[in-house]
C-alpha atoms as a PDB file:
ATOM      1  CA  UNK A   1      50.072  96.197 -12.226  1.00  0.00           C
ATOM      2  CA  UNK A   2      50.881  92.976 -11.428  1.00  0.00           C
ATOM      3  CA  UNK A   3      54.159  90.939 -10.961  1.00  0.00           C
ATOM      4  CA  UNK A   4      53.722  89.254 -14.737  1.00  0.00           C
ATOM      5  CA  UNK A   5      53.029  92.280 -16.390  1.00  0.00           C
ATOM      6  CA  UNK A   6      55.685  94.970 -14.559  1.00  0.00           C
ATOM      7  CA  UNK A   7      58.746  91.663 -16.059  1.00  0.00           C
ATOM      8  CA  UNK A   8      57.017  92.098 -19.502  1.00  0.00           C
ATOM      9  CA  UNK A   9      56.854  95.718 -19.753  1.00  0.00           C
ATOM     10  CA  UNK A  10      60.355  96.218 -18.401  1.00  0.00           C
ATOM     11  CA  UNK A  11      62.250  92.851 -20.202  1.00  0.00           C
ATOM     12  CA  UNK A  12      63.030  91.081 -17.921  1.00  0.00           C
ATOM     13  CA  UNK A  13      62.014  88.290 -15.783  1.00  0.00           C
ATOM     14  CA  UNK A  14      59.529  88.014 -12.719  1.00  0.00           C
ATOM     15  CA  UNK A  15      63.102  86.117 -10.666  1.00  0.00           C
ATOM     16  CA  UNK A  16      64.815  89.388 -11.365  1.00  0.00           C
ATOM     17  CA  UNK A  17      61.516  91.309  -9.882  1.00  0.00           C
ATOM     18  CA  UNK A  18      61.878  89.310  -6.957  1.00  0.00           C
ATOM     19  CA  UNK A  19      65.428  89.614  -6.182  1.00  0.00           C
ATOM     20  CA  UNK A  20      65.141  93.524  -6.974  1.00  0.00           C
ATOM     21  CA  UNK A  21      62.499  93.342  -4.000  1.00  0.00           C
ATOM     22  CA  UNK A  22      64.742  91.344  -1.900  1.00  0.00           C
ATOM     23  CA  UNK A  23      67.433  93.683  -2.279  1.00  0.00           C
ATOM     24  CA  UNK A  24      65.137  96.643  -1.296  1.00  0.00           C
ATOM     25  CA  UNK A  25      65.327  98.534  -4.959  1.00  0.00           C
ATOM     26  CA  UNK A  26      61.884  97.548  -5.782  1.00  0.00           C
ATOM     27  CA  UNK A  27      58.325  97.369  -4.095  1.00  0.00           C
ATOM     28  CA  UNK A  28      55.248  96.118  -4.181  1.00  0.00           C
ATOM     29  CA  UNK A  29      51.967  96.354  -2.382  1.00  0.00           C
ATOM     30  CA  UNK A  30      50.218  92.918  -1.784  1.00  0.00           C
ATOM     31  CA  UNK A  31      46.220  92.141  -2.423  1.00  0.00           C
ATOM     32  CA  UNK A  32      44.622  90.352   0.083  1.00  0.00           C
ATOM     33  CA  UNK A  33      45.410  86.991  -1.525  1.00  0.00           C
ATOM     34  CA  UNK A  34      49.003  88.079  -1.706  1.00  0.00           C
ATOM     35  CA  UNK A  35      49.448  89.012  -5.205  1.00  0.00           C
ATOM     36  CA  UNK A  36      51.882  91.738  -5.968  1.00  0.00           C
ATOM     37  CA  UNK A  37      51.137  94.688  -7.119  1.00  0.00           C
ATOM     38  CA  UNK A  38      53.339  98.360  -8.367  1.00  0.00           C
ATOM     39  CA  UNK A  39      52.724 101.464  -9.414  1.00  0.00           C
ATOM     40  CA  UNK A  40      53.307 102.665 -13.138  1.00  0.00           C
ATOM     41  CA  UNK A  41      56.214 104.185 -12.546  1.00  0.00           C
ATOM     42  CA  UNK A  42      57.910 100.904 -11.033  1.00  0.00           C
ATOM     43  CA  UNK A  43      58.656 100.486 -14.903  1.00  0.00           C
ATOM     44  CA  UNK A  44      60.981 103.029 -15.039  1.00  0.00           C
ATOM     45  CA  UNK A  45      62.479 101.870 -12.259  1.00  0.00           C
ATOM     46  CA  UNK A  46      62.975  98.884 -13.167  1.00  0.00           C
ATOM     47  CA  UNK A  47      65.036 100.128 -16.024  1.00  0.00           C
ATOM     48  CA  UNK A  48      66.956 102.232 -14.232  1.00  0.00           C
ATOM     49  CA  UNK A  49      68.337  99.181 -11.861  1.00  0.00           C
ATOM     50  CA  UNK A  50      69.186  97.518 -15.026  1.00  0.00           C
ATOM     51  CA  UNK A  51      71.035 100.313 -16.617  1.00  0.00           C
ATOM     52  CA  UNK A  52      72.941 100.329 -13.263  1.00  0.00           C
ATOM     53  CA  UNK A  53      73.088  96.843 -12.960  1.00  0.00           C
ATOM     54  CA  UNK A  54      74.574  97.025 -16.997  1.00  0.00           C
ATOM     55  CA  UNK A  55      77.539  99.589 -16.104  1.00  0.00           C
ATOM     56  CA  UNK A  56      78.643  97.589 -12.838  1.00  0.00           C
ATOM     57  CA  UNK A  57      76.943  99.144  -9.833  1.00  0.00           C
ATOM     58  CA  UNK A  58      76.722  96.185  -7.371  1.00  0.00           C
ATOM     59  CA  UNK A  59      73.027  95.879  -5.451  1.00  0.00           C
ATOM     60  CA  UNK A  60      74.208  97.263  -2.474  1.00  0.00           C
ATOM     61  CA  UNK A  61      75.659 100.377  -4.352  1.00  0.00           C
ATOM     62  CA  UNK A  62      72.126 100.655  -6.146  1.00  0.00           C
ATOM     63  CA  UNK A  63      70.533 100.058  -3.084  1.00  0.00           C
ATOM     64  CA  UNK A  64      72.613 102.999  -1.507  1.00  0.00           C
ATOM     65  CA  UNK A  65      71.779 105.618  -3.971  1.00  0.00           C
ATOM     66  CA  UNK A  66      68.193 104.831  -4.903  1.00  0.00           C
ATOM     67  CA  UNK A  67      66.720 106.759  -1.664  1.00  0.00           C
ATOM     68  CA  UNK A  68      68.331 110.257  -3.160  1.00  0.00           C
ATOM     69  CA  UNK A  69      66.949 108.949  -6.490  1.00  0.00           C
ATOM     70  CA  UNK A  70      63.691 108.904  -4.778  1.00  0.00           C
ATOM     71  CA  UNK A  71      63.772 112.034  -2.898  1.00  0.00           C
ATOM     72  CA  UNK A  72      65.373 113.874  -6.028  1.00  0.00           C
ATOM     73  CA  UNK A  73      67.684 115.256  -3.544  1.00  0.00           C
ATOM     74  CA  UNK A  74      71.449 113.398  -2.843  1.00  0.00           C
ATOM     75  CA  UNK A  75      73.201 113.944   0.169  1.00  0.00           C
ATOM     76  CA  UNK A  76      77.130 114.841   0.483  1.00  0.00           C
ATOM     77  CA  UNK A  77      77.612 111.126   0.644  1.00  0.00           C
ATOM     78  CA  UNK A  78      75.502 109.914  -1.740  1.00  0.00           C
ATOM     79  CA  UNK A  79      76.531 112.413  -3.953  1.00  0.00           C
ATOM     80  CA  UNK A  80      80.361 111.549  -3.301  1.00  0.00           C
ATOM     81  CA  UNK A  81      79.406 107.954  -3.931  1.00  0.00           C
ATOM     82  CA  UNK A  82      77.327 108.662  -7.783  1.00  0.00           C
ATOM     83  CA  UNK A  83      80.691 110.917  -8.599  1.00  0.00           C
ATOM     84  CA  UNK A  84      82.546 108.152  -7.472  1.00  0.00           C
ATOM     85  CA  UNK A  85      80.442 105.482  -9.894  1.00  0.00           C
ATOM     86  CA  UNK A  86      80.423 107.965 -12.729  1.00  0.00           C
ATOM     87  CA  UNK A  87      84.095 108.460 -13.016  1.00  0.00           C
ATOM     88  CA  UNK A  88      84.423 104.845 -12.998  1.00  0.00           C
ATOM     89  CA  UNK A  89      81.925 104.223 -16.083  1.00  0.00           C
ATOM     90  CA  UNK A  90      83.968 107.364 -17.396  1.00  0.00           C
ATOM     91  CA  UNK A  91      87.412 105.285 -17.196  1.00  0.00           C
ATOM     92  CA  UNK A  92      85.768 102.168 -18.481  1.00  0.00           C
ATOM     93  CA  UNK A  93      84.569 103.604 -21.475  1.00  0.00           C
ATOM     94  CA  UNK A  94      88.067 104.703 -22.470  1.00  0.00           C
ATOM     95  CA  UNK A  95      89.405 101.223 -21.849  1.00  0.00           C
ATOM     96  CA  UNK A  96      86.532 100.231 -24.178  1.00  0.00           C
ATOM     97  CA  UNK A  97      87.430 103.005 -26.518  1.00  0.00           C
ATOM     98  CA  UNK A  98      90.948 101.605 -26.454  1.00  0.00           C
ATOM     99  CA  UNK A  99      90.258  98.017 -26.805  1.00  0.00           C
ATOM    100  CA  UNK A 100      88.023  98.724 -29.923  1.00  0.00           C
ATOM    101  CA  UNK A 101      90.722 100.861 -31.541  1.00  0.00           C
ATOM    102  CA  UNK A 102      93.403  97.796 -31.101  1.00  0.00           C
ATOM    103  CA  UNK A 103      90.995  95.726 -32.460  1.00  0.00           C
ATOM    104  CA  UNK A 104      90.555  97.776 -35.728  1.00  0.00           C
ATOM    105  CA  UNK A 105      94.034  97.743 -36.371  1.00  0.00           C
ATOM    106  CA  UNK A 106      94.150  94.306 -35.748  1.00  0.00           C
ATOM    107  CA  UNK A 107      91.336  93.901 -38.106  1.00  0.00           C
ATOM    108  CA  UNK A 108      92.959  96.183 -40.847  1.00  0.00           C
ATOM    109  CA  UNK A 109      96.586  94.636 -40.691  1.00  0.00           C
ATOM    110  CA  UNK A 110      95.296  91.316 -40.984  1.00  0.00           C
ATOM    111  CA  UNK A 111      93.349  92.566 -44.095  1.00  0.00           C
ATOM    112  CA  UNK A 112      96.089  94.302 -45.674  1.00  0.00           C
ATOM    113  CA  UNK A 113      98.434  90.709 -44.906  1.00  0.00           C
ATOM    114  CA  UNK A 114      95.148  88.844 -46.674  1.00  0.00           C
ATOM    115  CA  UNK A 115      95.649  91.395 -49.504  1.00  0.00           C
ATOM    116  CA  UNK A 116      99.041  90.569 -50.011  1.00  0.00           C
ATOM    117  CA  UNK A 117      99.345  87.011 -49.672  1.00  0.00           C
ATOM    118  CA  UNK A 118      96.039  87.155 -52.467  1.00  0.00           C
ATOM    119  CA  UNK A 119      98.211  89.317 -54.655  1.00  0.00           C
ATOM    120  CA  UNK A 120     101.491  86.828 -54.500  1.00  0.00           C
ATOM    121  CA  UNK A 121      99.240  84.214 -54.775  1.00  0.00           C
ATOM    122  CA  UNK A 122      97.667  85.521 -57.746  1.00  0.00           C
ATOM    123  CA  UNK A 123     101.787  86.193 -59.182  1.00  0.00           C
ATOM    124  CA  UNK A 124     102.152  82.854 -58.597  1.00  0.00           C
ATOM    125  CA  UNK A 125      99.464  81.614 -61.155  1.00  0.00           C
ATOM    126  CA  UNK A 126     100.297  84.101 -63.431  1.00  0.00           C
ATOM    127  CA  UNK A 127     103.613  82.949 -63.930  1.00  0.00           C
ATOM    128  CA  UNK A 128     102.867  79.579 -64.573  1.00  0.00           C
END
């Protein structure tokens, strides 16, 4: 498939395509006028480098672990490395966890202070 139609089928843009190929996470065979072309499963691909790109894996870490993703087979290093990543994402999602939760309580203190000051409010016109 061509350039155009790999950034449509995987959302996102042909610049991004580029600078995946740049980076050496993504490649292409050319015609002979140049054109690029990938194979069907440079979709999924493509997805995967986002979701790695999403959860804070710089290029060069991508770049370092997409040759064991390829071979289906990670080495000690590589392997040390995706642990490594993982437990990372692991501790970020309990900051996120945690953030969320002090936001709720935020959120419900501040409605149970809107609740009150509506209630005196509401004692207020009542006694006049």
């Amino acid at each position: 498939m061509r350039i155009g139609d790999l950034a449509t089928r995987a959302g996102v843009s042909v610049r991004a395509l580029r600078y995946y190929e740049e980076q050496g996470l993504l490649y292409a065979t050319r015609s002979a006028s140049g054109q690029r072309h990938y194979a069907e499963s440079a979709v999924d691909r493509v997805l995967l480098i986002q979701q790695l790109y999403a959860a804070g894996l710089s290029s060069r870490t991508i770049a370092a672990l997409m040759p064991c993703v390829d071979a289906n087979e990670p080495d000690e290093k590589s392997t040390a490395l995706m642990v490594s990543e993982r437990d990372r994402i692991d501790q970020q999602i309990q900051d996120l966890i945690a953030t969320r939760n002090r936001l709720t309580a935020v959120i419900e203190s501040s409605r149970s202070a809107a609740s009150c000051v509506h209630s005196d409010e509401d004692a207020l016109v009542s006694a006049s």
